[in-house]
C-alpha atoms as a PDB file:
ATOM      1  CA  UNK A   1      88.813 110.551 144.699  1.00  0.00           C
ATOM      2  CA  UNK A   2      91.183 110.167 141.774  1.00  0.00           C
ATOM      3  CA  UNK A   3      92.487 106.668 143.974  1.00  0.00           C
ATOM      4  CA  UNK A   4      88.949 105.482 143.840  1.00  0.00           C
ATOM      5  CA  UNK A   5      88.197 106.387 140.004  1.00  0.00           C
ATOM      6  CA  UNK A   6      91.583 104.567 139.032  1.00  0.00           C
ATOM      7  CA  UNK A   7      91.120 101.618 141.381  1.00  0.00           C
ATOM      8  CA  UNK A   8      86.922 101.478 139.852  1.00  0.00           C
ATOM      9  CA  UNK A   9      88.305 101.510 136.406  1.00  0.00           C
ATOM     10  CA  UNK A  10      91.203  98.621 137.291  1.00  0.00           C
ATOM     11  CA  UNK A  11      88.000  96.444 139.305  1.00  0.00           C
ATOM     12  CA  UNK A  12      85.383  97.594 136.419  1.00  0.00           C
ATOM     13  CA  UNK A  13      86.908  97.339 133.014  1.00  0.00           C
ATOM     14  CA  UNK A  14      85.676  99.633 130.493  1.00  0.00           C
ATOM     15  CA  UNK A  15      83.231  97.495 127.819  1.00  0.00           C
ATOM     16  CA  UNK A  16      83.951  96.088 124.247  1.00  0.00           C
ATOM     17  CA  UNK A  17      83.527  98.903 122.116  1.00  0.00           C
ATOM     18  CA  UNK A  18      81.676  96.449 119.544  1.00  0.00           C
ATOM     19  CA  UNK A  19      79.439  94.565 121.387  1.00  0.00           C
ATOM     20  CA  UNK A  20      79.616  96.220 125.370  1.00  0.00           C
ATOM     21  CA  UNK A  21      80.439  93.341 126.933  1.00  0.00           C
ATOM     22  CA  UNK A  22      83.109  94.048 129.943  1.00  0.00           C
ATOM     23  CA  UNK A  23      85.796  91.082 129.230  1.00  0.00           C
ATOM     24  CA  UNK A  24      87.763  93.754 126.837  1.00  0.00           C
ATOM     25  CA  UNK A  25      91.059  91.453 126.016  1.00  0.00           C
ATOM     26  CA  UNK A  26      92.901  93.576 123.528  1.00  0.00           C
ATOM     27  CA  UNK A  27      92.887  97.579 121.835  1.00  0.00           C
ATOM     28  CA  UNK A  28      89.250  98.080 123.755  1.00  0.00           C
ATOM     29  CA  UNK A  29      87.689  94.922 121.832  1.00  0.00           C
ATOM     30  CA  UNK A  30      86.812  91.458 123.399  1.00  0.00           C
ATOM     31  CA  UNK A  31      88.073  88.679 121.708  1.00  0.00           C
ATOM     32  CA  UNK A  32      84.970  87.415 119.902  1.00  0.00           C
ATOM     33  CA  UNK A  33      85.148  90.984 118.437  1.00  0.00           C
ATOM     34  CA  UNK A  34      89.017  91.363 117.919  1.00  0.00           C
ATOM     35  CA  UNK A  35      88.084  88.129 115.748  1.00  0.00           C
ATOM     36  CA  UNK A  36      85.454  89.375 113.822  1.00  0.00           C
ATOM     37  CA  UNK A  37      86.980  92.538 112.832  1.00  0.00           C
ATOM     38  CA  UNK A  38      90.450  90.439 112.075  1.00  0.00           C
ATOM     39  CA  UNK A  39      87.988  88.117 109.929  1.00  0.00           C
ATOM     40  CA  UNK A  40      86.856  91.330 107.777  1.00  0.00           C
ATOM     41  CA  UNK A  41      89.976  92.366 107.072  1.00  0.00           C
ATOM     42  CA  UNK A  42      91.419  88.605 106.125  1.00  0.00           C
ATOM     43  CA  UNK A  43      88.504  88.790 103.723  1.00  0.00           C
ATOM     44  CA  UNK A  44      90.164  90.751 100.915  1.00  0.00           C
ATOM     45  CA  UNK A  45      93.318  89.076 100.069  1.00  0.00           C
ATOM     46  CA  UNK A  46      93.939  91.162  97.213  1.00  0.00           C
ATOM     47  CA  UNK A  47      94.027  95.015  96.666  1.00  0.00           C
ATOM     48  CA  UNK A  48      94.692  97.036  93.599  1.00  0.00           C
ATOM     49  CA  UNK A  49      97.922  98.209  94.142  1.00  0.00           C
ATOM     50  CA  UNK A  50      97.191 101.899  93.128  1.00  0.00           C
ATOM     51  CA  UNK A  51      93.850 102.785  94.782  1.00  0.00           C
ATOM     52  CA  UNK A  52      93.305  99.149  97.432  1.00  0.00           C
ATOM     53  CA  UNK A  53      90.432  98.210  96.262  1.00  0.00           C
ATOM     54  CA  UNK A  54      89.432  94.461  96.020  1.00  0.00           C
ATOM     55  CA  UNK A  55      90.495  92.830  93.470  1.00  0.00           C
ATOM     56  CA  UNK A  56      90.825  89.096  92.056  1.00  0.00           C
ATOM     57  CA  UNK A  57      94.637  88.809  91.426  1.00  0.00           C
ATOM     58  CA  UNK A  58      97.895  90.145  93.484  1.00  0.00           C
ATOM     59  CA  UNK A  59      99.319  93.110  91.303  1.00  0.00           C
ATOM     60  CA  UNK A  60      96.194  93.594  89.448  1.00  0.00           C
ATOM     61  CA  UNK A  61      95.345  97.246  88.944  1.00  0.00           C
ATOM     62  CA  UNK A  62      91.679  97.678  88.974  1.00  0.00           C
ATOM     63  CA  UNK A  63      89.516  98.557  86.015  1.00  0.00           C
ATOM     64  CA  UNK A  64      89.182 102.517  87.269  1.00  0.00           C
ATOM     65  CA  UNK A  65      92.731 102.882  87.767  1.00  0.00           C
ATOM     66  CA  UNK A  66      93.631 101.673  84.254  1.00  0.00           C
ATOM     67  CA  UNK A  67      90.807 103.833  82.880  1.00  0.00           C
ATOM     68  CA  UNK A  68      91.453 106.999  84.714  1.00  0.00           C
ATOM     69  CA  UNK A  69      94.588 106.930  86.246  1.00  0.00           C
ATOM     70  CA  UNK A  70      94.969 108.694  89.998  1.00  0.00           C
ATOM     71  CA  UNK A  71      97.689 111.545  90.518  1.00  0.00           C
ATOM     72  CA  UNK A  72      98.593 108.954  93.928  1.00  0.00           C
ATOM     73  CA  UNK A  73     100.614 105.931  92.581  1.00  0.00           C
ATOM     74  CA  UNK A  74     100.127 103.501  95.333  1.00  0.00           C
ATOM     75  CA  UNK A  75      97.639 103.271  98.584  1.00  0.00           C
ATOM     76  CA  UNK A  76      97.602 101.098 101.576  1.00  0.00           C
ATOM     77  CA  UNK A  77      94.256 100.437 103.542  1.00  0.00           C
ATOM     78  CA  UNK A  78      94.346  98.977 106.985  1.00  0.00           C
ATOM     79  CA  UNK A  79      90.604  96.895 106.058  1.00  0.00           C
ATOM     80  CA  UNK A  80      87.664  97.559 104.297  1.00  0.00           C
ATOM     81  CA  UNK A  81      85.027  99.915 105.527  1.00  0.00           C
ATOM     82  CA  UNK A  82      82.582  97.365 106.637  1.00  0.00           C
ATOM     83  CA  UNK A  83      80.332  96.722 109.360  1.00  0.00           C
ATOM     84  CA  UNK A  84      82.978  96.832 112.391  1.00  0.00           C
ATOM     85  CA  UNK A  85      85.387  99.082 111.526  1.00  0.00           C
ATOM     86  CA  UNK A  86      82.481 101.826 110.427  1.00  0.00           C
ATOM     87  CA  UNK A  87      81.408 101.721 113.285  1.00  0.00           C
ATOM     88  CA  UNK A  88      85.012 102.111 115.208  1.00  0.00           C
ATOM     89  CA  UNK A  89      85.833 104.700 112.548  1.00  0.00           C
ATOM     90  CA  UNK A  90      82.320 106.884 112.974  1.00  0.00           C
ATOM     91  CA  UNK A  91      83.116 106.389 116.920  1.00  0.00           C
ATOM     92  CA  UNK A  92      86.648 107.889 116.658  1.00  0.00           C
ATOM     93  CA  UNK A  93      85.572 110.688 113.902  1.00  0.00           C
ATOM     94  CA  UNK A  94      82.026 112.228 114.947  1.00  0.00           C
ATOM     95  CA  UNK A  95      82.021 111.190 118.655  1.00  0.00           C
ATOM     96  CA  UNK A  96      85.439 111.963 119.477  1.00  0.00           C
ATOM     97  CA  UNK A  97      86.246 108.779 121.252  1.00  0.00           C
ATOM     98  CA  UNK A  98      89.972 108.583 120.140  1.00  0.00           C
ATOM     99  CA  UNK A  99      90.260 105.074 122.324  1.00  0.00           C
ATOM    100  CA  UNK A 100      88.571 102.774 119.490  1.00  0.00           C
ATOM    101  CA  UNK A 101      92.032 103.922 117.411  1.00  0.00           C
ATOM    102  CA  UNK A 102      93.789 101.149 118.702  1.00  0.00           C
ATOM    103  CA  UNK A 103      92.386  98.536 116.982  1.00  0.00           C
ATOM    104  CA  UNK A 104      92.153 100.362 114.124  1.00  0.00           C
ATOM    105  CA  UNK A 105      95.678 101.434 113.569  1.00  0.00           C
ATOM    106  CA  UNK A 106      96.667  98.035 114.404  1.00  0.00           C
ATOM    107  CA  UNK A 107      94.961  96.706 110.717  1.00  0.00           C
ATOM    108  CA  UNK A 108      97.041  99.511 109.022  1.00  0.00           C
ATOM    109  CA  UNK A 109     100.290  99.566 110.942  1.00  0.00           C
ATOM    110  CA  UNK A 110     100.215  95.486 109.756  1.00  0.00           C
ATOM    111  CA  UNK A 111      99.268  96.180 105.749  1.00  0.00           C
ATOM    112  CA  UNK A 112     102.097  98.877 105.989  1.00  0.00           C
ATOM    113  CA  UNK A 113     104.399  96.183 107.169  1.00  0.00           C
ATOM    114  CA  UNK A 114     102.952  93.779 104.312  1.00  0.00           C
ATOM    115  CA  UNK A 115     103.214  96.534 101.907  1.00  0.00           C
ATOM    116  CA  UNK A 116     106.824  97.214 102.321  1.00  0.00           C
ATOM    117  CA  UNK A 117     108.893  94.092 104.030  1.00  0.00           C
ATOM    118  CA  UNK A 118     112.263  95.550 102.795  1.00  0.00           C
ATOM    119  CA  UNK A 119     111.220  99.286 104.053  1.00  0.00           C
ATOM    120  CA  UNK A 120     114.581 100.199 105.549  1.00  0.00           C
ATOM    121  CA  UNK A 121     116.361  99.230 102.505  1.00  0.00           C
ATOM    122  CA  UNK A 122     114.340 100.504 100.024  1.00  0.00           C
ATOM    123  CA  UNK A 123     113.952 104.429 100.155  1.00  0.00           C
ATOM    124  CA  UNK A 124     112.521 104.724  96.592  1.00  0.00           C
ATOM    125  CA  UNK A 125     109.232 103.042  97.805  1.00  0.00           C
ATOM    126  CA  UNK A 126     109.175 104.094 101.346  1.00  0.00           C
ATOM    127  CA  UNK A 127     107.902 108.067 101.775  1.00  0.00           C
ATOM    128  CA  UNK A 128     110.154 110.552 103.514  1.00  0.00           C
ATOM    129  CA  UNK A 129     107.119 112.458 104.887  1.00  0.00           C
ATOM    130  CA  UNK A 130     103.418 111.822 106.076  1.00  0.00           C
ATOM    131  CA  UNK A 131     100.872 114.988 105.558  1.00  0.00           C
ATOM    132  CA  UNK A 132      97.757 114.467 107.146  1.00  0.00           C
ATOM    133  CA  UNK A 133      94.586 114.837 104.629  1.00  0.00           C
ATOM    134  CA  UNK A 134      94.028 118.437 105.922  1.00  0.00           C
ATOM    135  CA  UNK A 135      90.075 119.542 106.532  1.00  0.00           C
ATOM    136  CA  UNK A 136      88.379 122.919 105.848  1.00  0.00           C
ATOM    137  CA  UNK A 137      89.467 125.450 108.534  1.00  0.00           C
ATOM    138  CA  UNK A 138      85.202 125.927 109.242  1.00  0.00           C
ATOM    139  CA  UNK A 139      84.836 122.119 109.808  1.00  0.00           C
ATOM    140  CA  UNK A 140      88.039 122.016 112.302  1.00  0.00           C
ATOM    141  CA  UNK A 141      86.262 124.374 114.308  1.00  0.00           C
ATOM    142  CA  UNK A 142      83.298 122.878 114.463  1.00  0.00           C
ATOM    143  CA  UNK A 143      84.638 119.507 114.585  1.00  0.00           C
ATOM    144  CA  UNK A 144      87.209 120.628 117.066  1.00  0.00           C
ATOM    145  CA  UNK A 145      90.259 118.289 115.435  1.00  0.00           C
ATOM    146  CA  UNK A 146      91.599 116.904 112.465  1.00  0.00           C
ATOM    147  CA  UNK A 147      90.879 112.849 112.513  1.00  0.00           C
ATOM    148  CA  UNK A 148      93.855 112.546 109.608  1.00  0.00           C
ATOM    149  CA  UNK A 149      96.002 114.441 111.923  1.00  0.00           C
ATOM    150  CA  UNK A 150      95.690 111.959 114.770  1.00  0.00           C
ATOM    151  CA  UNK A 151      96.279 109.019 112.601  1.00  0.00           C
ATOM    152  CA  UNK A 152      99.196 110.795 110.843  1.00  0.00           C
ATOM    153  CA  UNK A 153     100.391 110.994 114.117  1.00  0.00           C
ATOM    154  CA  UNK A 154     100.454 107.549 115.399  1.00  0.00           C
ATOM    155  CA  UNK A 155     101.277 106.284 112.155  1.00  0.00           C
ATOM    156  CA  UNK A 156     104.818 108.668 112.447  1.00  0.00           C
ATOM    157  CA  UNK A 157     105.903 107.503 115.685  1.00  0.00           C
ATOM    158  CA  UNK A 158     105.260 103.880 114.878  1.00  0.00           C
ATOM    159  CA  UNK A 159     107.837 103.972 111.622  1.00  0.00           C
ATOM    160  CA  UNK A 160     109.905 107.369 112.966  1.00  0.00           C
ATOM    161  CA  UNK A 161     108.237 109.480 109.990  1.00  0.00           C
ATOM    162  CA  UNK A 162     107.454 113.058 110.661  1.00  0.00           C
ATOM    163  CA  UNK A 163     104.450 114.617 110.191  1.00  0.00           C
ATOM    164  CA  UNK A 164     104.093 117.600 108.135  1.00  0.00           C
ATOM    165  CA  UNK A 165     100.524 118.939 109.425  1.00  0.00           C
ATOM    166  CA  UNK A 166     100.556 122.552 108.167  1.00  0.00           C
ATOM    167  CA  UNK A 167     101.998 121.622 104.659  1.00  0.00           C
ATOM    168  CA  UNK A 168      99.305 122.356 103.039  1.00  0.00           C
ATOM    169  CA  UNK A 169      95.711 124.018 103.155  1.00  0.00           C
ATOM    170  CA  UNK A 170      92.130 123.324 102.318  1.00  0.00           C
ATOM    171  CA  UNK A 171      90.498 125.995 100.956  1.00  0.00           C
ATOM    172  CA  UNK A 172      86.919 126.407  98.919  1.00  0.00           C
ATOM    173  CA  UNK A 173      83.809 125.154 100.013  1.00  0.00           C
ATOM    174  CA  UNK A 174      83.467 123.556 103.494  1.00  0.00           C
ATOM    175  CA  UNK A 175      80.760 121.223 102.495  1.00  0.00           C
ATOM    176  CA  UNK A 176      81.333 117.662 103.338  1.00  0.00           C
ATOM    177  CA  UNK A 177      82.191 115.559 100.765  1.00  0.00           C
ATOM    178  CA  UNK A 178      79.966 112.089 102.511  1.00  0.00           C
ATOM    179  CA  UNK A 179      77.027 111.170 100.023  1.00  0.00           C
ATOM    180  CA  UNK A 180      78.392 112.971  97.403  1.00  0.00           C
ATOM    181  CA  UNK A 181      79.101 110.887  94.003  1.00  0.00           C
ATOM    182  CA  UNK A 182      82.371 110.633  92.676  1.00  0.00           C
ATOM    183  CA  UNK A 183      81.553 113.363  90.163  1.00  0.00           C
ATOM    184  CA  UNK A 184      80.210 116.010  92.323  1.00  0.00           C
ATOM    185  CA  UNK A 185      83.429 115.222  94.716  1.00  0.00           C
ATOM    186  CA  UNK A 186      85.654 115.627  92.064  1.00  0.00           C
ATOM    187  CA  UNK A 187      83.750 119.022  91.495  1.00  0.00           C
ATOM    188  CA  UNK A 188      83.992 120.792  94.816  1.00  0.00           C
ATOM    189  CA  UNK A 189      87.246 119.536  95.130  1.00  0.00           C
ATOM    190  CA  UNK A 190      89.122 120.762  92.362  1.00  0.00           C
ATOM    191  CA  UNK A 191      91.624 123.838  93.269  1.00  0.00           C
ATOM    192  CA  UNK A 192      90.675 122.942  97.199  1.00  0.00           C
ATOM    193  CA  UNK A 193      94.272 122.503  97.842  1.00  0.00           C
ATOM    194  CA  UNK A 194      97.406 124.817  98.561  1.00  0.00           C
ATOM    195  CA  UNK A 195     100.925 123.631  99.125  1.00  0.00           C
ATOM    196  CA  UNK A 196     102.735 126.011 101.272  1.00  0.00           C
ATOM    197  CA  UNK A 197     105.808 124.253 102.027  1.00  0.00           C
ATOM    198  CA  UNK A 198     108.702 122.789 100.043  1.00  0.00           C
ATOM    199  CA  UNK A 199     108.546 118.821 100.088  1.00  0.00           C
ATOM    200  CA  UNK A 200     110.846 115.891  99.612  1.00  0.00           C
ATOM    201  CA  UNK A 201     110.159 113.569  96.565  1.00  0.00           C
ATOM    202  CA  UNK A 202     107.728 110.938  98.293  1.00  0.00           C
ATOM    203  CA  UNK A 203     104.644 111.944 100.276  1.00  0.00           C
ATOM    204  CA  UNK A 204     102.634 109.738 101.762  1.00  0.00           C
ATOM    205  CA  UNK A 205      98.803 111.074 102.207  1.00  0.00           C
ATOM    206  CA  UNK A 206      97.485 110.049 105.565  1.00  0.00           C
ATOM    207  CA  UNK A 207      93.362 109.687 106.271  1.00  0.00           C
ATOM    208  CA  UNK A 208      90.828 107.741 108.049  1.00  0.00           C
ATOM    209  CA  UNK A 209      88.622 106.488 104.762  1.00  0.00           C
ATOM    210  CA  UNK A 210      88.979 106.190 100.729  1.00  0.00           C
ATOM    211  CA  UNK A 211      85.333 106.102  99.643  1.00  0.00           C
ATOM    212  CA  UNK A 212      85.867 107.153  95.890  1.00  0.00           C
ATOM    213  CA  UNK A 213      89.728 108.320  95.960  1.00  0.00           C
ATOM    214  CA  UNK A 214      88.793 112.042  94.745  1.00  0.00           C
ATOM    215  CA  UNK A 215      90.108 113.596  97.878  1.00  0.00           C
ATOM    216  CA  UNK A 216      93.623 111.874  97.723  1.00  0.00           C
ATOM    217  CA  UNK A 217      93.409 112.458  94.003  1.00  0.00           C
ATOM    218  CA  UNK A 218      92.890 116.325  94.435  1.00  0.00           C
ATOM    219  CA  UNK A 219      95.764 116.450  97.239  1.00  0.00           C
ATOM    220  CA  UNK A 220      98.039 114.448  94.847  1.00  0.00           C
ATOM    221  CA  UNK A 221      97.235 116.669  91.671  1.00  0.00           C
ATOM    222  CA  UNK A 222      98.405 119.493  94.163  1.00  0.00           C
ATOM    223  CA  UNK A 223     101.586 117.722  95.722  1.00  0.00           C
ATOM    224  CA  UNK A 224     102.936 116.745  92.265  1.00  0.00           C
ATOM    225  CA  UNK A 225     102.251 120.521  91.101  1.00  0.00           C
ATOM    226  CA  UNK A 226     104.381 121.321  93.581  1.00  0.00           C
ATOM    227  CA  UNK A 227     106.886 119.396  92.778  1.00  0.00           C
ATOM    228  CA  UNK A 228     106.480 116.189  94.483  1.00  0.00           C
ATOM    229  CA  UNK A 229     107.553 113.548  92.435  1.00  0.00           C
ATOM    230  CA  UNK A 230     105.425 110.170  93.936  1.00  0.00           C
ATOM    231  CA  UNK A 231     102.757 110.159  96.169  1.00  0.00           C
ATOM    232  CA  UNK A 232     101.348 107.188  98.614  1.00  0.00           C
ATOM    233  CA  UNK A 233      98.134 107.134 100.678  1.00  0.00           C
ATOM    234  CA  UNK A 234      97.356 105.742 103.712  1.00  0.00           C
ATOM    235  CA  UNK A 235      94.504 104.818 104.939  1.00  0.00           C
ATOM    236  CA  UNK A 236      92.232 103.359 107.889  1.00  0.00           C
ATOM    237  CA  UNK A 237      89.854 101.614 105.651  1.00  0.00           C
ATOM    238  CA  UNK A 238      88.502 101.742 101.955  1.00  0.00           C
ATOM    239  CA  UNK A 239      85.182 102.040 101.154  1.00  0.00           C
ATOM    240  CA  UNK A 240      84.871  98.349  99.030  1.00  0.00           C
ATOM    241  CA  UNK A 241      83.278  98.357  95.136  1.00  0.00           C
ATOM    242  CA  UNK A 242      79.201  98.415  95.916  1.00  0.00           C
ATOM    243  CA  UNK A 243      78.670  95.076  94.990  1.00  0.00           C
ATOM    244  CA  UNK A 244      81.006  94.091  97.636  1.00  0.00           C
ATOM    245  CA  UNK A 245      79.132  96.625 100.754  1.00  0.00           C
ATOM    246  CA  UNK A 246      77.167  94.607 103.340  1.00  0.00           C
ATOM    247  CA  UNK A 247      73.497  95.263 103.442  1.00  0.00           C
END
């Protein structure tokens, strides 16, 4: 039986996971889809360099960051949160389906590259550890994994990172923090965090989306509490400004 399932699925491949079409070419995507979601993410050449958000110049910090400053000093987004990879993203994170990550990490593993061409050389820029952006204990359970923690994962065995998944706790309320605004995330966020282990200078915060940056901002204002002395995040996609969000 196993024969026959392996030989079906080598005869029969498995469909796009955009579109459902069966001529998958590469990371469970066809090609006219691999295209499309490569197109989204060539469509924002420039990201502020603190919180990778769109913006008009290379270098340019956006207005937000110059106004209120994050605790994180620099981010990295694999694309923008857009039609194609929200849906990849909302496939991996609330239906389990940990096969769309391929094309997803392939977005970020490239802007890390971008990010930092002279990463072997340069240790002040490049972190020494990854900690996954850790969830509520009640919403593991119920959610059954940690979608940071997978990423994390992938992300440390493509640059030889390690992964420091226990680090640190989530404590507080459970409630998610999707639809919320930036002020009432900011609220049931603040003191959500506990650092229980002893960390090297640079952490870099690992997660699947930056909608308004509280989270990472909250689990920076911990890290750098406890002693952390720069903080990077990392993430699958950012959620762009809302004049820039497809209708």
């Amino acid at each position: 039986m196993n024969r026959l399932a392996g030989l079906t699925r080598f005869l029969v491949p498995a469909p796009c996971y955009l579109c459902g079409t069966a001529s998958v070419a590469v990371d469970g995507l066809c090609a006219r889809c691999a295209d499309d979601l490569s197109t989204e993410n060539r469509a924002v050449p420039h990201r502020c360099p603190q919180c990778a958000i769109q913006v008009s110049e290379a270098g340019q910090r956006c207005a937000a960051c110059l106004r209120h400053p994050p605790s994180f000093d620099f981010s990295v987004a694999g694309q923008d949160f857009k039609t194609a990879s929200r849906f990849l993203i909302h496939q991996f994170k609330y239906r389990k389906d940990s096969g769309v990550l391929d094309a997803l990490m392939r977005a970020l593993f490239s802007s890390i590259e971008r990010a930092y061409p002279q990463r072997q050389d340069d240790s002040k820029d490049w972190p020494d550890v990854l900690i996954p952006m850790p969830i509520h204990p009640d919403r593991r359970r119920v959610r059954g994994f940690n979608q940071a923690r997978l990423i994390a994962d992938r992300v440390g065995n493509r640059f030889d990172l390690p992964v420091h998944g226990k680090a640190v706790m989530r404590s507080g309320s459970s409630k998610s923090q999707s639809g919320l605004s930036a002020i009432d995330r900011r609220k049931s966020l603040k003191n959500a965090f506990e650092v229980r282990e002893h960390l090297p200078q640079h952490v870099a915060i690992v997660d699947d989306v930056m909608t308004t940056g509280s989270s990472a901002d909250a689990l920076a204002y911990a890290l750098k509490r406890a002693g952390v002395g720069r903080v990077t995040v990392w993430v699958l996609a950012r959620t762009p400004a809302p004049g820039d969000i497809p209708r």
